[in-house]
Protein backbone atom coordinates (compact mmCIF):
# COMPACT_ATOMS: atom_id res chain seq x y z
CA UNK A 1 171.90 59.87 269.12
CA UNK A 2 170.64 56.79 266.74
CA UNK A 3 173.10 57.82 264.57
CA UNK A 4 176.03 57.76 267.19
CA UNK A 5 174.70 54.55 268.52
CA UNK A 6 174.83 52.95 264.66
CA UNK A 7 178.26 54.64 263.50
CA UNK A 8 179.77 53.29 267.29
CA UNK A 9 178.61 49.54 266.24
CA UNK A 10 179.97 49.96 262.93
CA UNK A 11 183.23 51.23 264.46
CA UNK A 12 183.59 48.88 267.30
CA UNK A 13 183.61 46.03 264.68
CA UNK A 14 187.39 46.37 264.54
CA UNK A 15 189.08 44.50 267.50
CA UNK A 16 191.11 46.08 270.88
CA UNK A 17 191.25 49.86 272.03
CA UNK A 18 190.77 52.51 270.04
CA UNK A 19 190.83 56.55 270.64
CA UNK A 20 188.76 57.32 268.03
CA UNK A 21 186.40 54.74 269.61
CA UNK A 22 186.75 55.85 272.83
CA UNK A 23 185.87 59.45 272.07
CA UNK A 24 183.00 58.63 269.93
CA UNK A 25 181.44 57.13 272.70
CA UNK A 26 181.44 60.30 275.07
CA UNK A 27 180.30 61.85 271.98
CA UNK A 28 177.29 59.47 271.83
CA UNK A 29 176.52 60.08 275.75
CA UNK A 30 176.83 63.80 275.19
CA UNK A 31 174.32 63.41 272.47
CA UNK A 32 171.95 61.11 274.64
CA UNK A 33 171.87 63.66 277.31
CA UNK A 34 170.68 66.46 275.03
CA UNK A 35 168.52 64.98 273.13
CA UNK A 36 166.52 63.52 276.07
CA UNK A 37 166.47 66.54 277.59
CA UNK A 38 164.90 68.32 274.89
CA UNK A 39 162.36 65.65 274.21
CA UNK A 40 161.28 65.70 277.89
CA UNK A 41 161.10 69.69 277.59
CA UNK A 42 159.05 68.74 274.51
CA UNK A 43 156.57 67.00 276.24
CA UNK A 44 156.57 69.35 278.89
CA UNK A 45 155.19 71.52 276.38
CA UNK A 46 158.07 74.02 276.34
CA UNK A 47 159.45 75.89 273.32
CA UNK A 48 162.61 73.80 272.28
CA UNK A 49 165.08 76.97 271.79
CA UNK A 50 168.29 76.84 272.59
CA UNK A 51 169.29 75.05 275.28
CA UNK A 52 172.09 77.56 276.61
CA UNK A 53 169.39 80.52 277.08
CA UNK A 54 167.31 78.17 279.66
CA UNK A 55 168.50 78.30 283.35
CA UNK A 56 169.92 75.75 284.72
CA UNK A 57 170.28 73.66 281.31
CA UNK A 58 173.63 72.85 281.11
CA UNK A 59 172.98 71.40 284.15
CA UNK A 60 170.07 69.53 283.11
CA UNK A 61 171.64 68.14 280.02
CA UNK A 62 174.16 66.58 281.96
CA UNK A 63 171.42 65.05 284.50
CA UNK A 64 169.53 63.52 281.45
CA UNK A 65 173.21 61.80 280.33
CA UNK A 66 173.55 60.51 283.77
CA UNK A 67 170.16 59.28 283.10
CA UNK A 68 171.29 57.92 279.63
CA UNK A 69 173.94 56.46 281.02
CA UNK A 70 172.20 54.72 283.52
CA UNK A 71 169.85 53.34 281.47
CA UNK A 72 172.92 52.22 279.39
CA UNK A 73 174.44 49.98 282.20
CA UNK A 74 170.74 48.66 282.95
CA UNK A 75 171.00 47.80 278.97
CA UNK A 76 174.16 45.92 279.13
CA UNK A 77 172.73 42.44 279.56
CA UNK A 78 170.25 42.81 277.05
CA UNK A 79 172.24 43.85 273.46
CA UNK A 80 172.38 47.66 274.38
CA UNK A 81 171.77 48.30 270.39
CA UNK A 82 174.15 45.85 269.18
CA UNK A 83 177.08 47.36 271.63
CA UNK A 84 176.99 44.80 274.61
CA UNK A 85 179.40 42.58 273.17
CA UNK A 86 181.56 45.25 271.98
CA UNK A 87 181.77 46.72 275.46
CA UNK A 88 182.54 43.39 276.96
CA UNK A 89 185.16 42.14 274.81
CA UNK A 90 187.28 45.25 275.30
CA UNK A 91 187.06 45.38 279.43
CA UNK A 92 190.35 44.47 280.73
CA UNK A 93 190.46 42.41 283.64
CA UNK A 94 193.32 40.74 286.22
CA UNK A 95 193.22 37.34 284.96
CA UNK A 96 193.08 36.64 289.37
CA UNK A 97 189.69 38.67 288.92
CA UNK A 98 188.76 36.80 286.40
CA UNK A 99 189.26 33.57 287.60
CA UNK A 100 187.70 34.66 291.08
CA UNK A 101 184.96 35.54 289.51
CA UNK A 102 185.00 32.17 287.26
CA UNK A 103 185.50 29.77 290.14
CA UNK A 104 182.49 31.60 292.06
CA UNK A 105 180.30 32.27 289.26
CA UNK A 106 176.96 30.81 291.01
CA UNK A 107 177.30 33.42 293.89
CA UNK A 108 178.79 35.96 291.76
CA UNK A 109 175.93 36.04 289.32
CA UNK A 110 172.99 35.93 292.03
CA UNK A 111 174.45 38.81 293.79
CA UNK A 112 174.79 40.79 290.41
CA UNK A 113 171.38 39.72 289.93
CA UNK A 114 170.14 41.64 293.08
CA UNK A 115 172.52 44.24 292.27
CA UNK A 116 170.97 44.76 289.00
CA UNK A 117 167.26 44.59 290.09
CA UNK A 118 167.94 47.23 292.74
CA UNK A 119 169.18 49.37 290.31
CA UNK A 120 166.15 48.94 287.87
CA UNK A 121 164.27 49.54 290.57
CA UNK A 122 166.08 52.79 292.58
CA UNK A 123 167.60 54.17 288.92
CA UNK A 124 164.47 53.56 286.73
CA UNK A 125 160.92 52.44 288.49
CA UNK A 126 161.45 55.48 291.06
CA UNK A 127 163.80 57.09 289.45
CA UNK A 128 162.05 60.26 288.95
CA UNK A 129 161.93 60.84 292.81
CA UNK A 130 165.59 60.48 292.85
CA UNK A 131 167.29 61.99 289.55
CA UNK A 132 165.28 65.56 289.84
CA UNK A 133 165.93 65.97 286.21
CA UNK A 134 162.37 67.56 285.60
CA UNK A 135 160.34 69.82 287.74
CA UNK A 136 158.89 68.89 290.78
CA UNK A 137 154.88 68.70 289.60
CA UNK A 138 156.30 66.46 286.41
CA UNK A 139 158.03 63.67 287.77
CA UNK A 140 156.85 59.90 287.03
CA UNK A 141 155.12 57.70 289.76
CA UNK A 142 156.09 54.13 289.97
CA UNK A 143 153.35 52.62 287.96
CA UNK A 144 153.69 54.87 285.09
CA UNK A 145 157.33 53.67 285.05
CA UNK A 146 156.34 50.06 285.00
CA UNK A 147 153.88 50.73 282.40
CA UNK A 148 156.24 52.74 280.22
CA UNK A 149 158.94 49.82 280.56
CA UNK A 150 155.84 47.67 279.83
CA UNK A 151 155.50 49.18 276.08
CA UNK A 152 159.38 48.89 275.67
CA UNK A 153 159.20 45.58 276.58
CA UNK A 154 156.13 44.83 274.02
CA UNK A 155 157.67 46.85 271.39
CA UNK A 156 160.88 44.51 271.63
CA UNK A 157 158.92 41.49 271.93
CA UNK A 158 156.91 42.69 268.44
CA UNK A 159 160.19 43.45 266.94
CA UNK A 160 161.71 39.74 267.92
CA UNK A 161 158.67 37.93 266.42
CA UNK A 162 159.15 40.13 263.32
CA UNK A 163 162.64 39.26 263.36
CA UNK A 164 161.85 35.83 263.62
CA UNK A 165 159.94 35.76 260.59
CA UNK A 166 162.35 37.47 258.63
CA UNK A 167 164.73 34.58 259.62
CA UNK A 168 162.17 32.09 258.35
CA UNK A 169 161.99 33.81 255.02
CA UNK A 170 165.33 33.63 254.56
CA UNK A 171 165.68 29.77 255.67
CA UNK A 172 162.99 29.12 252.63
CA UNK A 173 165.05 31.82 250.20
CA UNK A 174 168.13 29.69 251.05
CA UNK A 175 167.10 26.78 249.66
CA UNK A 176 165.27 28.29 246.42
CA UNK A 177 167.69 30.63 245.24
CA UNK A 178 171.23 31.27 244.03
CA UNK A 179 174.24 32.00 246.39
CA UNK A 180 173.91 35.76 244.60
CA UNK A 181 170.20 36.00 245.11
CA UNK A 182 170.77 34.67 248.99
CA UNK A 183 173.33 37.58 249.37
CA UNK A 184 171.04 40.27 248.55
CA UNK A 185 167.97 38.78 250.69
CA UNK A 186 170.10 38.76 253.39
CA UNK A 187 171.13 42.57 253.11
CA UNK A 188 168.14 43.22 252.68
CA UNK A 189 166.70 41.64 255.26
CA UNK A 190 169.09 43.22 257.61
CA UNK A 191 168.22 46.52 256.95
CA UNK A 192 164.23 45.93 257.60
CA UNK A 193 165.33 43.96 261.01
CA UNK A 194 167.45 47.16 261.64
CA UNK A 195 164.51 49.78 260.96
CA UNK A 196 162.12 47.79 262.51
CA UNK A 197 164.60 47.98 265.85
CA UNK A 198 165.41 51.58 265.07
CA UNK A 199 161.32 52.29 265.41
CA UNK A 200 160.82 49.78 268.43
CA UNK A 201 163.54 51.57 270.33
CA UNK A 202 162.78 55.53 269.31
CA UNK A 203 158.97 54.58 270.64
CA UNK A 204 160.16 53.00 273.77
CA UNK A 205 162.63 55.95 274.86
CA UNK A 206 159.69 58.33 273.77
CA UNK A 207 157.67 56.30 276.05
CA UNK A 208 159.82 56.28 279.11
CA UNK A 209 160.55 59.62 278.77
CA UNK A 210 157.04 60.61 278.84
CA UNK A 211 156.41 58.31 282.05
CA UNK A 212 159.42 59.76 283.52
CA UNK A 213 157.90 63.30 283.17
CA UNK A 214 154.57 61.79 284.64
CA UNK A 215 152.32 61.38 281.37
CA UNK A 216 151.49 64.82 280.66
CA UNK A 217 148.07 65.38 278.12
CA UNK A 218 149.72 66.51 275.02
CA UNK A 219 148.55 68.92 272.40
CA UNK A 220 148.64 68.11 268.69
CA UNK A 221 152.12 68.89 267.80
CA UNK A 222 152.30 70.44 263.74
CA UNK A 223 155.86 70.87 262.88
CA UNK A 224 156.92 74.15 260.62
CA UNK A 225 157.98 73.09 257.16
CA UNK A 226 161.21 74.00 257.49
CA UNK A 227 161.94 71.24 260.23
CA UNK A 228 160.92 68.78 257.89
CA UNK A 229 164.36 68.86 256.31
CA UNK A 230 166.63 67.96 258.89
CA UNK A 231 163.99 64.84 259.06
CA UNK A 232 164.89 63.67 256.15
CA UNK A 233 168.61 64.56 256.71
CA UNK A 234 168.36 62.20 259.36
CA UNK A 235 166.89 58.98 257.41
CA UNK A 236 169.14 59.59 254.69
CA UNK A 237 171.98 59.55 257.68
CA UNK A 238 170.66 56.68 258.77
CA UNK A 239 170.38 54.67 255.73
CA UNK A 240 173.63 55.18 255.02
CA UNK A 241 174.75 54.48 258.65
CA UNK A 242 172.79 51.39 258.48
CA UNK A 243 173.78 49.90 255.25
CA UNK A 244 178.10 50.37 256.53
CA UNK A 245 176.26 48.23 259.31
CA UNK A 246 174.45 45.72 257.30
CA UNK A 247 178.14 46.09 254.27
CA UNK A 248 180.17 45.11 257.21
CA UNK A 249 177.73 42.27 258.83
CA UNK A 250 177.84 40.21 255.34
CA UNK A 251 181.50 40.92 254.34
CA UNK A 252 182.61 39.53 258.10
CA UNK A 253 186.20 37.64 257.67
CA UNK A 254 185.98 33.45 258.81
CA UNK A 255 182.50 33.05 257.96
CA UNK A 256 181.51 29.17 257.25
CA UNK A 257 185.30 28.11 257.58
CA UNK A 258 186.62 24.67 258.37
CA UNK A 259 185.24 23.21 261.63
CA UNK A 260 186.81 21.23 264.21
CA UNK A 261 184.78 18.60 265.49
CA UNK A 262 184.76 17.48 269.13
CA UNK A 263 183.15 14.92 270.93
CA UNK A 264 181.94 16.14 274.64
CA UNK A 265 182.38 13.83 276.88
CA UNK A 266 183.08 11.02 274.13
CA UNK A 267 179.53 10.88 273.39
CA UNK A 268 177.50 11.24 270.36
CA UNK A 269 173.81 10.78 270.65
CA UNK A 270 173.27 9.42 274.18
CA UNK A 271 174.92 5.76 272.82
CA UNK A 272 177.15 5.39 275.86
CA UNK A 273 177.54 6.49 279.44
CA UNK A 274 179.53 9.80 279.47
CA UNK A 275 183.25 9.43 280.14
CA UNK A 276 183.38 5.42 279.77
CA UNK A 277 185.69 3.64 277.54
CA UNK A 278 182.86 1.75 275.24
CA UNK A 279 181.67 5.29 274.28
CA UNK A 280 185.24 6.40 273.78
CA UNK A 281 185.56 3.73 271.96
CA UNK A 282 182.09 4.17 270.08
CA UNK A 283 183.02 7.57 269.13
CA UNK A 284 186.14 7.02 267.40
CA UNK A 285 184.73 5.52 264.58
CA UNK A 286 183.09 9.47 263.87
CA UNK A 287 186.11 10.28 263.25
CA UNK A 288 186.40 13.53 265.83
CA UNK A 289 189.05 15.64 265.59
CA UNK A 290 189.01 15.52 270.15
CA UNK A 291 187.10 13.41 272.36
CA UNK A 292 186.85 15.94 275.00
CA UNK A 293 186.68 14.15 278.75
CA UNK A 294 186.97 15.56 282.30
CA UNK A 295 189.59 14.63 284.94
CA UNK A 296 189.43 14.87 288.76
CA UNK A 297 191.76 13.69 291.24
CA UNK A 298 191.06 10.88 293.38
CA UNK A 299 191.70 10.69 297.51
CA UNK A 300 195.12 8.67 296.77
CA UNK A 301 196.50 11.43 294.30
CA UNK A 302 195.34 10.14 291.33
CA UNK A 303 192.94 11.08 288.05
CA UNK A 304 189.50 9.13 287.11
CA UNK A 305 187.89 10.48 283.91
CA UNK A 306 184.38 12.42 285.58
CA UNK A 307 182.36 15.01 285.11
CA UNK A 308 180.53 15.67 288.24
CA UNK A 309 182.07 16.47 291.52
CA UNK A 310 179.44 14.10 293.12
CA UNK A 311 178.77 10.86 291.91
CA UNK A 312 175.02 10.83 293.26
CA UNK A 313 173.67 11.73 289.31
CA UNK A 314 175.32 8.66 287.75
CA UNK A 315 176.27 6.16 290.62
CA UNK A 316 173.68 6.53 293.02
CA UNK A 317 176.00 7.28 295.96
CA UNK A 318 176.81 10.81 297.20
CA UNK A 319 180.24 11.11 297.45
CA UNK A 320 182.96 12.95 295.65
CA UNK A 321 186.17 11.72 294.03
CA UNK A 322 188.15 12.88 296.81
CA UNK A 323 186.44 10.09 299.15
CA UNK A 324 187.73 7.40 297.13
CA UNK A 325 190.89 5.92 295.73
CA UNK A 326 191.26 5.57 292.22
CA UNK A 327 190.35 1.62 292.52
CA UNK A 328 187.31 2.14 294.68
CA UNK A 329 186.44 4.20 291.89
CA UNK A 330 187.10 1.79 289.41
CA UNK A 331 184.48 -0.72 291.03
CA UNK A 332 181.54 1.94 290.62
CA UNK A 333 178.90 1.42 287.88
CA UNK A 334 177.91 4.38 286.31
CA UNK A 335 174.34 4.88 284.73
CA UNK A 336 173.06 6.91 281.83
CA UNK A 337 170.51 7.18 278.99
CA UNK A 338 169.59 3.90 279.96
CA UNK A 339 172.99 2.25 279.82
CA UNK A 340 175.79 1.42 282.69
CA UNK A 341 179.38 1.10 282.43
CA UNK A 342 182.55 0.96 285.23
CA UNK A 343 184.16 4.21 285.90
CA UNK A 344 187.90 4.04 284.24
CA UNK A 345 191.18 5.44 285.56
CA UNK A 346 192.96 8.14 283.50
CA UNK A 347 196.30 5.92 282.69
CA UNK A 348 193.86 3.29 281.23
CA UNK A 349 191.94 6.04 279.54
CA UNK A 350 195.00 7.67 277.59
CA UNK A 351 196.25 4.20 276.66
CA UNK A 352 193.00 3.52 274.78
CA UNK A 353 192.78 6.78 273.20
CA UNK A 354 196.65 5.66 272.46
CA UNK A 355 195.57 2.66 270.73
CA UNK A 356 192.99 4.17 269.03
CA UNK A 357 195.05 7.09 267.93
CA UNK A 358 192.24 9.40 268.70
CA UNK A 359 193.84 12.98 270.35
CA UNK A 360 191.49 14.06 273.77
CA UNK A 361 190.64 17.56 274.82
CA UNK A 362 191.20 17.10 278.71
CA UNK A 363 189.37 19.46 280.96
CA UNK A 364 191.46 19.09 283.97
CA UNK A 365 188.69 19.79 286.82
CA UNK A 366 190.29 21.66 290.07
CA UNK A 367 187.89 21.73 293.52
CA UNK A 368 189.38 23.07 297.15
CA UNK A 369 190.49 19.83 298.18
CA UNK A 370 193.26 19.26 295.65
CA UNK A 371 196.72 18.26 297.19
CA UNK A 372 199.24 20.81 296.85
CA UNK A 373 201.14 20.88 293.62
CA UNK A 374 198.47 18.75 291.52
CA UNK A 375 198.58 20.69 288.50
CA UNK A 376 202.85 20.39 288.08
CA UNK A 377 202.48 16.73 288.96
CA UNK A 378 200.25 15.94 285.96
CA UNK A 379 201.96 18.14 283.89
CA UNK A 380 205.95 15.71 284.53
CA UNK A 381 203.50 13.05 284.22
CA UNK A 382 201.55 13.21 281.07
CA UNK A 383 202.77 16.95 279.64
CA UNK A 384 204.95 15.62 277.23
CA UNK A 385 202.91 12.50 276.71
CA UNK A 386 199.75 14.29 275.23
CA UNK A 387 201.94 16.86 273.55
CA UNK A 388 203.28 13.95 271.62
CA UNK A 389 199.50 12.00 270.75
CA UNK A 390 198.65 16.14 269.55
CA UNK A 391 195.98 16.31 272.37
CA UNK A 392 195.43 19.51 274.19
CA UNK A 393 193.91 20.32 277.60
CA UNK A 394 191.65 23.30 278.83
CA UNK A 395 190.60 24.05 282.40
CA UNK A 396 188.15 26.52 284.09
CA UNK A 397 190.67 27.32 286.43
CA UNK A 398 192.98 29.81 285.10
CA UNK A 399 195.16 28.63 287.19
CA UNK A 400 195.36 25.45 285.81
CA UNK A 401 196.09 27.11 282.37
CA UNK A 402 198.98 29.31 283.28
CA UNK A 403 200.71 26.79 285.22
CA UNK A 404 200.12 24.08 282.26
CA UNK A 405 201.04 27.05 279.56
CA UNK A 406 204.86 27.12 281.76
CA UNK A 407 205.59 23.64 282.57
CA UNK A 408 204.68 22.17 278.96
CA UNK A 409 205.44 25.22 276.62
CA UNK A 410 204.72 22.77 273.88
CA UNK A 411 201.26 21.81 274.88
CA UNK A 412 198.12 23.39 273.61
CA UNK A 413 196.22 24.83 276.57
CA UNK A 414 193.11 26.52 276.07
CA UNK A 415 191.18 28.27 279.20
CA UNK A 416 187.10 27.60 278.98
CA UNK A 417 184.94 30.38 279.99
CA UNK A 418 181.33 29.93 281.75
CA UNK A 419 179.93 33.23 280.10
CA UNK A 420 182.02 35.98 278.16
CA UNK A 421 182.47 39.08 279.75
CA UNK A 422 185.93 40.09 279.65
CA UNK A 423 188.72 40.84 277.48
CA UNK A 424 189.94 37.45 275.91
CA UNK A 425 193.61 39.32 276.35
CA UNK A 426 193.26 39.25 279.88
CA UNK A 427 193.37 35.72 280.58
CA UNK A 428 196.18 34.66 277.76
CA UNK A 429 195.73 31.05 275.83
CA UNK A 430 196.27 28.80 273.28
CA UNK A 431 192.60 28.44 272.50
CA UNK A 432 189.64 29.32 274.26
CA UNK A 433 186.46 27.02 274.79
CA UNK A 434 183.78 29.70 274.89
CA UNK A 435 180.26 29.09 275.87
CA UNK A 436 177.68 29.82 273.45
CA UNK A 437 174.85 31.53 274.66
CA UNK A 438 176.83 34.56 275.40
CA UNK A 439 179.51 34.53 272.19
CA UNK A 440 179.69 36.58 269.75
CA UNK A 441 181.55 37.21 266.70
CA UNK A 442 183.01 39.91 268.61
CA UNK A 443 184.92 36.98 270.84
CA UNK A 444 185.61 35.01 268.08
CA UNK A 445 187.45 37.85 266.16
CA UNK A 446 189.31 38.91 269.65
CA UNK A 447 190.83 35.49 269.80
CA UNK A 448 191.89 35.27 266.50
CA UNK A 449 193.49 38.65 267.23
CA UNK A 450 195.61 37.09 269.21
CA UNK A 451 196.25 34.05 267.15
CA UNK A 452 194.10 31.47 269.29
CA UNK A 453 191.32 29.48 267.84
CA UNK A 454 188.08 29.96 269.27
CA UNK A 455 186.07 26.46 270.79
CA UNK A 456 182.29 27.14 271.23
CA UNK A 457 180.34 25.10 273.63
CA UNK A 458 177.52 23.29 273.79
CA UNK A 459 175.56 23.30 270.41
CA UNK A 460 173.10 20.17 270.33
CA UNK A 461 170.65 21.44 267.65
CA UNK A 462 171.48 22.05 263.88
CA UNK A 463 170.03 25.26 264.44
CA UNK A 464 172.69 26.59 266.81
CA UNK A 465 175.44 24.66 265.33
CA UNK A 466 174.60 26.91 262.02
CA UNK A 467 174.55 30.08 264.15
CA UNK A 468 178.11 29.29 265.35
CA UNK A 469 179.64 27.97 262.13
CA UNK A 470 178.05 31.35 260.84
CA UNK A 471 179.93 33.15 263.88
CA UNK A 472 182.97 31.72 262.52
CA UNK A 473 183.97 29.39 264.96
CA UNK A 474 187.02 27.18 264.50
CA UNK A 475 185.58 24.01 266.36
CA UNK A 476 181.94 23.26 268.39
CA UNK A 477 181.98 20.87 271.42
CA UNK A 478 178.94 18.77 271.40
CA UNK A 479 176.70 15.92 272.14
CA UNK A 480 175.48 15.29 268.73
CA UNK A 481 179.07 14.90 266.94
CA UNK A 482 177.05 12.97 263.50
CA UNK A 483 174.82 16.20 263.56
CA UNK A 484 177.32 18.36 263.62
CA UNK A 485 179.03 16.62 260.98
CA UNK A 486 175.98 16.72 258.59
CA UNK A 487 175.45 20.47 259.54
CA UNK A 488 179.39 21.64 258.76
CA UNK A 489 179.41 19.54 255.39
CA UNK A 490 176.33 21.46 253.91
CA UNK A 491 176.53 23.93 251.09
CA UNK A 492 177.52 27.39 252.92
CA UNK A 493 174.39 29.01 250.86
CA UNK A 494 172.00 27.02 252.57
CA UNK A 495 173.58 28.88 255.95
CA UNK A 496 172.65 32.33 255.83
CA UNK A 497 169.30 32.85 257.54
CA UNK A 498 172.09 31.91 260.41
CA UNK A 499 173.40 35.21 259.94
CA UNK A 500 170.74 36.71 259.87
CA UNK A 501 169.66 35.10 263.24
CA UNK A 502 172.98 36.09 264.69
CA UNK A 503 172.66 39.74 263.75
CA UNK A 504 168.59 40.04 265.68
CA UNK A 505 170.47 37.84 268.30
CA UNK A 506 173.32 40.78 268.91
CA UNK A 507 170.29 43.67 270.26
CA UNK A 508 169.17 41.53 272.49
């Protein structure tokens, strides 16, 4: 089953559908369900035989792969041995379900949330009363569940600091040694993370297993000689499963490439209030490739560069842009970091940017109390416009994209996505602003697929602007544009603990 699980990440590596994919996977489940079934008639202290000459155990096996499988959804959010991401980036999804689910993520998630701890708790905690995949007299009570999910838990969490000082190691090794000698750290380094998760994860099924058959008293168990073979069948299976796995991690395509630098919210380093023209104007002289700013539409049908939907945060006053006209707007001072500035219209916006000849990346915001046709009005208005100055514009309303994409064919417009859980191919752009904590190279590589760059937001520290530049991003959206200059224009040699990081960061 290891094996299947490490041959399906090394598979999955290569982008969109794939039968030979597809059917390794049921071959991996097939596997799960035996071999869990034999190790909890192991424990149960039964000869392990054959499984067809025990009755009922066809039927069993496939209980324990329900069970596997089940425990394989529960895994989803948390790496499911370096598969989550390659499971998500292949789901197809209506782009109307997608932006649905976009547009009402905050309800969305908290009901998934309850969703997914009633499953822990009806598929795993009292599972056994449920699934009868064991006897009646061996099936798990609650609290040995919680205590078996305990050790899985503390076996991870011993694993991650492990990890984490492997990572160190490597930061140090970076900076001593040659770009050759860094290379072969780094594989190596892989590989221990990669056993050390191998033997973290075998103990913690073991465990759950047991709990699941209610902690039976086990004898001393002395294997016959002749089983000792396939053992070592298996590690030498594994080690050469692992090291396609660790081969393919180093070798990955776009590593450390060029990086497009933009400015969120046309700040760098808190100098400036978000949004305002002196920090627009501030951080031109960075030299970003965007100054990335946020529109919303005003009660008399026009834009004012914001962020929030209420201006309580910055102004003081709760109200929303919809309230107002564009030059009630316009007399608001806006606070931040210590600093105040007027709110500015879009038209006066653009022609500063103009002036400046710095390109934007316009997130065009969208709320329920847009007027009709909004989208197609700013598109005759300023479509051709920002086309022409080479900005672009992105939106978290799909919406907004596809309507932008067909009204301005010439205009880049990228779609921005909240968390990453569907097929980039399902929601079709000219870039795509991902967000960060759930990316992986997996998304990066599916938008390249399909000839988009790929935007990662919001990386303040050089720590996970390194991670992403080691992702192979094509541009990071941040606060801390100088930092992310500094971090971008370092030798790539001194980079590779971040791929390191990136590879414990993918089972978890």
């Amino acid at each position: 089953m290891i094996l299947g699980l490490g041959a399906l990440r090394w598979w999955g590596r290569r982008p969109g559908q794939s039968l030979v994919g597809w059917c390794l996977a049921l071959l991996v489940i097939g596997l799960m369900g035996r071999q869990l079934w034999r190790v909890g008639r192991a424990l149960l202290t039964q000869a392990p035989g054959d499984f067809r000459s025990t009755p009922n155990g066809g039927r069993r096996v496939l209980a324990w792969a329900g069970l596997g499988l089940t425990g394989g959804i529960l895994a989803l959010p948390w790496g499911l041995w370096g598969l989550s991401s390659r499971f998500w980036v292949r789901l197809p999804m209506p782009a109307t379900l997608v932006n649905w689910v976009t547009l009402n993520r905050r309800p969305v998630l908290v009901v998934s949330g309850l969703l997914y701890l009633a499953l822990v708790l009806w598929g795993l905690i009292w599972g056994p009363r449920h699934l009868p995949v064991t006897t009646t007299g061996h099936r798990g009570t609650g609290w040995q569940m919680l205590s078996g999910l305990g050790v899985q838990v503390g076996l991870l969490a011993s694993w991650f600091a492990m990890s984490l000082a492997v990572v160190a190691v490597n930061r140090l090794a970076d900076r001593c040694f040659s770009t050759q000698v860094v290379r072969w750290v780094t594989r190596g380094s892989l590989l221990v993370i990669l056993a050390g998760f191998t033997l973290a994860a075998l103990l913690g099924a073991v465990t759950l297993i047991w709990s699941w058959c209610g902690q039976p008293i086990q004898r001393p168990i002395h294997p016959h000689w002749a089983l000792r073979w396939p053992f070592w069948g298996l590690v030498v299976s594994w080690l050469v499963i692992s090291g396609a796995v660790v081969a393919q991690t180093v070798r990955q395509p776009d590593r450390f490439q060029a990086t497009v630098t933009i400015s969120h919210r046309g700040v760098d380093h808190g100098v400036g209030v978000q949004n305002t023209l002196g920090a627009l104007r501030h951080v031109h002289q960075e030299h970003p490739r965007y100054v990335e700013m946020d529109l919303h539409e005003t009660r008399d049908h026009r834009w004012v560069v914001l962020h929030d939907e209420n201006l309580q945060r910055l102004a003081g006053r709760s109200v929303t842009p919809h309230q107002l006209t564009l030059r009630q707007l316009e007399r608001l001072t806006v606070r931040e970091n210590g600093q105040s500035a007027r709110l500015v219209g879009w038209d006066r916006y653009l022609r500063t940017a103009e002036a400046l000849r710095q390109p934007l990346l316009v997130e065009l915001k969208t709320t329920p109390q847009d007027s009709p046709g909004m989208v197609r009005r700013f598109a005759r208005a300023y479509g051709r416009r920002l086309t022409r100055d080479q900005s672009a514009v992105h939106s978290l309303d799909y919406r907004v994209v596809a309507q932008l994409r067909r009204d301005v064919p010439a205009l880049r417009v990228g779609y921005i996505t909240p968390f990453n859980w569907v097929a980039p191919s399902s929601v079709p752009a000219d870039f795509y602003s991902f967000q960060r904590l759930s990316v992986s190279d997996q998304f990066v590589a599916a938008a390249h697929a399909a000839h988009a760059p790929a935007y990662l937001w919001t990386p303040d520290s050089s720590a996970a602007m390194t991670r992403l530049w080691a992702l192979g991003a094509d541009g990071q959206i941040t606060n801390e544009l100088s930092r992310l200059q500094r971090v971008v224009a370092q030798p790539t040699r001194q980079a590779w603990w971040a791929v390191v990081m990136n590879f414990v960061l993918s089972y978890i």
